[in-house]
Protein backbone atom coordinates (compact mmCIF):
# COMPACT_ATOMS: atom_id res chain seq x y z
CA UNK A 1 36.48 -6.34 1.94
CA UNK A 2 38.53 -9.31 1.39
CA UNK A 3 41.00 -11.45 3.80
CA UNK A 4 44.01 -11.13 2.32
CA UNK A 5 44.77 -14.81 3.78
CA UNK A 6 41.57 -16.74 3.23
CA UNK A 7 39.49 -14.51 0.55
CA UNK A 8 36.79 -14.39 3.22
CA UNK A 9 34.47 -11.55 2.70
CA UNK A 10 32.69 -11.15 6.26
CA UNK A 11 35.42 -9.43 8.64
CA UNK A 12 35.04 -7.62 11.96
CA UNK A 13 36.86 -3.86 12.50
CA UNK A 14 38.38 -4.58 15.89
CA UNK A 15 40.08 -0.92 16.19
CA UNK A 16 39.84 2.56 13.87
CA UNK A 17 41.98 5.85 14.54
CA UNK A 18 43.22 8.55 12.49
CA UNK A 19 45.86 8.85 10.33
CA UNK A 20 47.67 10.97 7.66
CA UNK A 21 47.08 13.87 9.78
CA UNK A 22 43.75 13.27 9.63
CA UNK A 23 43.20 12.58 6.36
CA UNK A 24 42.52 8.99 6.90
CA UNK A 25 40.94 6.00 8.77
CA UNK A 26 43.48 3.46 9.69
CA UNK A 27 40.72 0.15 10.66
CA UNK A 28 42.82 -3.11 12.02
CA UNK A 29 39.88 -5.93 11.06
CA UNK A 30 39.62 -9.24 11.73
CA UNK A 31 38.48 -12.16 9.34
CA UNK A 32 35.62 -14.15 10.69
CA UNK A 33 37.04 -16.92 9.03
CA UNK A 34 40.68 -17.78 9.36
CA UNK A 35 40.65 -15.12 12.18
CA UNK A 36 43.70 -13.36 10.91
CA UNK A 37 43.66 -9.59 11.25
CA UNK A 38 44.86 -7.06 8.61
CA UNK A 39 44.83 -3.11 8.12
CA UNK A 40 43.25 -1.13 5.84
CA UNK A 41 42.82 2.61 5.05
CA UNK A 42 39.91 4.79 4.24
CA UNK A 43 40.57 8.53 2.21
CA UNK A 44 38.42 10.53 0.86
CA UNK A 45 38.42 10.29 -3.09
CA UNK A 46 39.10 13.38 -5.01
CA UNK A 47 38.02 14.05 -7.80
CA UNK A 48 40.62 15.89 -9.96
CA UNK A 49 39.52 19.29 -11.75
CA UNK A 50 40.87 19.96 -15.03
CA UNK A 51 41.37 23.97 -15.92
CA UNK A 52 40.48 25.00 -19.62
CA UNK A 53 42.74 27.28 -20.82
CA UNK A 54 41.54 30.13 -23.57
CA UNK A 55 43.53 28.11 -26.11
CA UNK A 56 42.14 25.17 -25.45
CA UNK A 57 44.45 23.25 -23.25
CA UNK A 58 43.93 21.67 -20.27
CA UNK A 59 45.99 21.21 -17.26
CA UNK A 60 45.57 19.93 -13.60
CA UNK A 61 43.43 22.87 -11.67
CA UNK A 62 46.69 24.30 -8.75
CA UNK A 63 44.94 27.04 -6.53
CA UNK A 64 49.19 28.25 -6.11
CA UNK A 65 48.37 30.27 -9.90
CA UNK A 66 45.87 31.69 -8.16
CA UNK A 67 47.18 32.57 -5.23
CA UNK A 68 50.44 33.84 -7.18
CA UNK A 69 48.20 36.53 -9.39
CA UNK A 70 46.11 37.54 -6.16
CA UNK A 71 49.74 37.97 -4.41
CA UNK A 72 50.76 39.97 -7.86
CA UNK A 73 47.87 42.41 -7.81
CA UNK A 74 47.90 43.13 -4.24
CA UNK A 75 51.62 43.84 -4.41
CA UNK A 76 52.42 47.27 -1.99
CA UNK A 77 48.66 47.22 -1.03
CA UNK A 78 47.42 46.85 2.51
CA UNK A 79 46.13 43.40 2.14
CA UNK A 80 47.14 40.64 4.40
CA UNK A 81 48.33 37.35 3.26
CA UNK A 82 45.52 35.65 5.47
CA UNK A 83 42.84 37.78 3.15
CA UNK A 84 44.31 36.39 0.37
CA UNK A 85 45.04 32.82 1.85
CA UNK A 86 41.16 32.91 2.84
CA UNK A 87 39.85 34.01 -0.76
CA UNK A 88 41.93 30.70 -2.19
CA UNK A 89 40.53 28.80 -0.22
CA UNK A 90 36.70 29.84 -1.06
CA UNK A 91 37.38 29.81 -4.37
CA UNK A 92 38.55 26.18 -4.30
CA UNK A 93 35.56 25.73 -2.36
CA UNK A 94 33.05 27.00 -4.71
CA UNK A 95 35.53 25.10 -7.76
CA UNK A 96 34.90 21.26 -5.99
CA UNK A 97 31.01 22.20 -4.71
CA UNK A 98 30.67 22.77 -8.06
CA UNK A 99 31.37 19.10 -9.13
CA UNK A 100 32.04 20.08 -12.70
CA UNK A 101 35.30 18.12 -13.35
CA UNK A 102 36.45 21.10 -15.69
CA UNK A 103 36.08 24.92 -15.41
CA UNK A 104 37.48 27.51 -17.52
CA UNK A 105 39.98 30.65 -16.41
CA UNK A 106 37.58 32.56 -17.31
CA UNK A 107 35.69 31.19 -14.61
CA UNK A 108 38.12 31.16 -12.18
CA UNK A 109 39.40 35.03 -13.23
CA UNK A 110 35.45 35.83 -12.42
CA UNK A 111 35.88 34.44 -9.19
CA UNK A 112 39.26 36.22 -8.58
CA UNK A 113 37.72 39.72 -9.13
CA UNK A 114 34.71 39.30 -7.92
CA UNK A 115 36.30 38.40 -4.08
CA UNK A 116 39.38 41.10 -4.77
CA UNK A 117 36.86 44.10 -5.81
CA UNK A 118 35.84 43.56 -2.15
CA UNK A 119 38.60 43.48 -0.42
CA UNK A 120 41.06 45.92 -2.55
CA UNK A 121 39.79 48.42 -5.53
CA UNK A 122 43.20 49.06 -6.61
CA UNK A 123 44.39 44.98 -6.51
CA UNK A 124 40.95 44.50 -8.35
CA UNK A 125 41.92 47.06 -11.24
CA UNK A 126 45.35 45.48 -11.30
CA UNK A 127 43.98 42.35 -11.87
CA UNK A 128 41.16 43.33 -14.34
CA UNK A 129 43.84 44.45 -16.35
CA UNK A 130 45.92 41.83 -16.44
CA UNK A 131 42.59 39.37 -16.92
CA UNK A 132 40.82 41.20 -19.46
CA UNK A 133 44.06 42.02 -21.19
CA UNK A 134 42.96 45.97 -21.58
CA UNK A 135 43.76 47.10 -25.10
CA UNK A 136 43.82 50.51 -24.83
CA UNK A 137 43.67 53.50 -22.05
CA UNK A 138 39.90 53.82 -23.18
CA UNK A 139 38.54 50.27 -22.44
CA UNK A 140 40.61 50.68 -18.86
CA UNK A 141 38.70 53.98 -18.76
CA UNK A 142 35.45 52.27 -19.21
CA UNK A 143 36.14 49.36 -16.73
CA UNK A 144 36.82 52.69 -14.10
CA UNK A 145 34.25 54.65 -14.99
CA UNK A 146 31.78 51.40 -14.03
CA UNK A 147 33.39 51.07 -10.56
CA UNK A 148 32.84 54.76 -9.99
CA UNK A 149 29.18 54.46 -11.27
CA UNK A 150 28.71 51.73 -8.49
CA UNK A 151 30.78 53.06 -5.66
CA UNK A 152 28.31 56.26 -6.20
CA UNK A 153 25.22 54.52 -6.28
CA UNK A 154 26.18 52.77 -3.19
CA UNK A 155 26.71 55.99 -1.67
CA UNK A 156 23.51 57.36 -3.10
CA UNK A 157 21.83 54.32 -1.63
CA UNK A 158 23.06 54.29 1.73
């Protein structure tokens, strides 16, 4: 890092504390040559995620759409907003650990249902609905018909 003053590259960090509610590192150094001290600030570098739309486009990835449909489909259903709060968050999670700079909705709808059809059956069929844009009463029939085929081999299992 250079001086600001002198262009000197060797410097000492005399103090470091947090900042940015702790999403930073305030350092006060000192330059080894002039002996003037200055402050820099350390983040953490994000990396932004672009979401690919089924058309195509592409816009900035906001885990508030996602949150917003979860909210939707769990709408008069005994979920609480912590449950939904938490399943944002570990999608996000799994979306930056992934450290593909794009992923698809249909990626992230995957994701949605696969954490709802835990927590809520009825949310999860709300959501399936809207996500896989049912046709007809007879592909929602078949999407039911495969949740009541696994909820009875669980049973059977068990």
């Amino acid at each position: 890092m250079k001086c600001l003053y002198c262009n000197c590259t060797e410097n000492k960090v005399v103090d470091s504390r947090a900042a940015d509610e702790d999403n930073a590192i305030r350092r006060r150094r000192e330059c080894v040559g002039c002996g003037r001290r200055f402050t820099t600030y350390e983040t953490i570098e994000f990396t932004p995620v672009v979401v690919v739309k089924n058309n195509g486009m592409r816009q900035s990835y906001n885990p508030d759409k996602i949150r917003n449909g979860i909210i939707k489909s769990c709408e008069k259903r005994p979920v609480p907003i912590q449950v939904i709060d938490d399943m944002v968050a570990d999608i996000s999670k799994e979306i930056y650990n992934s450290m593909e700079s794009e992923v698809t909705t249909k990626k992230i709808g995957e994701m949605v249902m696969e954490r709802l059809k835990k927590v809520d059956e009825v949310a999860y069929v709300r959501y399936a609905s809207v996500y896989r844009s049912f046709k007809d009463l007879s592909s929602f029939m078949a999407e039911l018909k495969q949740m009541m085929k696994a909820e009875k081999k669980k049973h059977d299992d068990a």
